[in-house]
Protein backbone atom coordinates (compact mmCIF):
# COMPACT_ATOMS: atom_id res chain seq x y z
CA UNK A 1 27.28 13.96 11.24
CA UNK A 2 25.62 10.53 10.41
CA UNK A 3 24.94 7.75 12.49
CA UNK A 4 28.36 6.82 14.38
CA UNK A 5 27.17 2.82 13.88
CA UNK A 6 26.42 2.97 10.39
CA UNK A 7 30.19 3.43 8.06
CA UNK A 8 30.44 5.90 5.88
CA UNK A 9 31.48 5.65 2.42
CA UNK A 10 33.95 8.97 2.28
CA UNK A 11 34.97 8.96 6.34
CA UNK A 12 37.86 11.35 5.56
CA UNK A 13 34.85 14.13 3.86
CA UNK A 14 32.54 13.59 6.56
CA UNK A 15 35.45 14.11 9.50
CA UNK A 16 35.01 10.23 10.43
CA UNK A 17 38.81 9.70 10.10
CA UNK A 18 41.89 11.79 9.88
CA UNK A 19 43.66 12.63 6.53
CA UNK A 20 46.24 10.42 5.69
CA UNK A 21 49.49 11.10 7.45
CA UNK A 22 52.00 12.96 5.81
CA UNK A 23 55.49 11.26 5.24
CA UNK A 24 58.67 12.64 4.62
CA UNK A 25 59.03 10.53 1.19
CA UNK A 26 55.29 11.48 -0.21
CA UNK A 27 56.88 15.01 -0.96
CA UNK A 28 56.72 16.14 -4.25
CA UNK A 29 59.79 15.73 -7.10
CA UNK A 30 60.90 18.81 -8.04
CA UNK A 31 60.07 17.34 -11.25
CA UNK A 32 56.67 16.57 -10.29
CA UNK A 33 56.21 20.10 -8.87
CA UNK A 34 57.53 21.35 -11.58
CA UNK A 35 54.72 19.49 -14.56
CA UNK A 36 51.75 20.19 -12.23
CA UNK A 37 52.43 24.01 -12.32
CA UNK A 38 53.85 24.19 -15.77
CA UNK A 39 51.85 21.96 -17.97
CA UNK A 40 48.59 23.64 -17.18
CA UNK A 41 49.90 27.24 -18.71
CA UNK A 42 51.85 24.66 -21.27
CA UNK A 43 48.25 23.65 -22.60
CA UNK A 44 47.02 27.13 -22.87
CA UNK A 45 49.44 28.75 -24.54
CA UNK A 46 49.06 26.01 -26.89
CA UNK A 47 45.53 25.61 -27.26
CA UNK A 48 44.64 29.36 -26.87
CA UNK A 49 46.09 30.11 -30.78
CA UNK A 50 44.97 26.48 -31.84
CA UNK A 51 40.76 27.76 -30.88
CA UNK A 52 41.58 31.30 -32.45
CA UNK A 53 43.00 29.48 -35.81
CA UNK A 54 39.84 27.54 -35.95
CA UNK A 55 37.23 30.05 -36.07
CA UNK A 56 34.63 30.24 -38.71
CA UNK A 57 36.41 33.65 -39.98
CA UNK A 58 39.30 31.32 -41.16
CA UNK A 59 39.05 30.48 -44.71
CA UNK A 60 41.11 27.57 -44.83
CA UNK A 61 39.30 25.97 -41.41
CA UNK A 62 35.65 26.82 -43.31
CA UNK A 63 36.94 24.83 -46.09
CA UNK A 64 38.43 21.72 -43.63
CA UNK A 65 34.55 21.91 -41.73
CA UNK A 66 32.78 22.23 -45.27
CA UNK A 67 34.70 18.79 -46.43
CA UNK A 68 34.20 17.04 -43.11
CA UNK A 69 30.23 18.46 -43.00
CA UNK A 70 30.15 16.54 -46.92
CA UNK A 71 31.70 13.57 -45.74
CA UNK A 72 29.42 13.47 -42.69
CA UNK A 73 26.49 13.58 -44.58
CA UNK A 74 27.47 10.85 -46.84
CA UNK A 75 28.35 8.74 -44.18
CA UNK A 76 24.96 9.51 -42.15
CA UNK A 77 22.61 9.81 -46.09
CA UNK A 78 22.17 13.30 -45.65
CA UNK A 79 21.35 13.71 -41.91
CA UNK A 80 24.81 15.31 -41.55
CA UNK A 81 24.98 17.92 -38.69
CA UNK A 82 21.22 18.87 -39.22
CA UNK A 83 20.36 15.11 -37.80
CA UNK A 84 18.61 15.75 -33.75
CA UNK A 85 19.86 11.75 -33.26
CA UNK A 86 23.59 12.70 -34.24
CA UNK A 87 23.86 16.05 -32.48
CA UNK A 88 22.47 14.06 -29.42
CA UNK A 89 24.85 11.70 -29.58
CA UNK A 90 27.54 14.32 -30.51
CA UNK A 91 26.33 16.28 -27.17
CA UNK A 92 26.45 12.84 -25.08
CA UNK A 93 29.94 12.57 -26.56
CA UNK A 94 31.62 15.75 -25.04
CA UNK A 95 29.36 15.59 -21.84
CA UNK A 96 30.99 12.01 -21.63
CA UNK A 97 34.47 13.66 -22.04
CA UNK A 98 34.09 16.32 -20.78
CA UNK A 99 33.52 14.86 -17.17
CA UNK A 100 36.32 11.99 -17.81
CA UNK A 101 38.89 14.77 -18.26
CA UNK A 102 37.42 16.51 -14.88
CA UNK A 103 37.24 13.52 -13.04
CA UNK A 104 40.74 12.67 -14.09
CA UNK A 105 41.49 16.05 -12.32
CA UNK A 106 40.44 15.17 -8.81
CA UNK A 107 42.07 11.21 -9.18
CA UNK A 108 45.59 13.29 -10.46
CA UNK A 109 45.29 15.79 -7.24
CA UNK A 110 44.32 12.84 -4.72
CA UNK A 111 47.50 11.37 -5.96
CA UNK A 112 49.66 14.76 -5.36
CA UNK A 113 48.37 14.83 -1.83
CA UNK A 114 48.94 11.54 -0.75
CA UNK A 115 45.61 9.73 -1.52
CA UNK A 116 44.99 6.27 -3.17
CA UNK A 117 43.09 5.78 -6.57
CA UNK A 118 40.59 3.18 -5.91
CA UNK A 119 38.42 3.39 -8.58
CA UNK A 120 35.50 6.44 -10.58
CA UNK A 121 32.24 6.34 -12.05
CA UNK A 122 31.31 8.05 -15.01
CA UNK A 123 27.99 7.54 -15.88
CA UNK A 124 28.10 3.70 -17.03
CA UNK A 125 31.40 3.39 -17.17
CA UNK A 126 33.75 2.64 -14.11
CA UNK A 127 37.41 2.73 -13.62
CA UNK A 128 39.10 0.88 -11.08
CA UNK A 129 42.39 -0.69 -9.55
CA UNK A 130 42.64 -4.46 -9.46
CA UNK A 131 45.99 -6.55 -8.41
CA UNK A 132 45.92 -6.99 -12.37
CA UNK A 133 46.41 -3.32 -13.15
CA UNK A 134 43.27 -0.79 -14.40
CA UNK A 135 40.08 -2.76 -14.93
CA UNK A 136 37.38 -0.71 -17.07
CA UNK A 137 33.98 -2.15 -16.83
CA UNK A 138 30.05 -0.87 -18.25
């Protein structure tokens, strides 16, 4: 436990404060119930066939990565996908993304259990609620 005259910044994680009480009206839609248990198997049905049809084995995708590879290395004078910089930046890219989608995980849970979205960091970027609606700031 931490110092009880210093204030924590999660007092709910480190069993400063109670969760938030449950009301009656916070209950899920059957609706709501309904997407959060569905749309995850939704998504994988659908994106299960989509990464099988776009293996390298796949004529038709080899061509579709062949054209984008040429226009890539047009666009970047030859670096292309052999470029360190570009796969870098490529890497950063889906890191970047990769975390957003997580993080967008955790703020779509809080919500189904009766927390608040106050804001998220991601790196530089930060997400939070002003009287004004979403406010994105680097």
């Amino acid at each position: 436990m931490s110092n009880p005259s210093t204030k924590s910044p999660t007092p709910i994680l480190d069993l400063e404060s109670p969760l938030p009480k449950f009301r009656q009206w916070d209950r899920l839609t059957l609706r709501q119930a309904v997407l959060i248990v569905v749309l995850p198997f939704v998504a994988v049905i659908l994106l299960v066939p989509a990464f099988l049809a776009l293996n390298d084995n796949n004529p038709t995708v080899a061509k579709v990565f062949k054209y984008i590879g040429a226009k890539a290395d047009v666009l970047f004078k030859g670096g292309g996908a052999e470029s360190p910089l570009l796969f870098f930046f490529f890497c950063f890219l889906t890191l970047f993304l990769v975390l957003l989608i997580h993080e967008l995980g955790h703020v779509a849970v809080g919500r189904a259990v009766g927390f608040h979205f106050q804001g998220m960091r991601i790196g530089p970027l930060t997400l939070s609620k002003s009287p004004k609606g979403l406010k994105i700031a680097f």
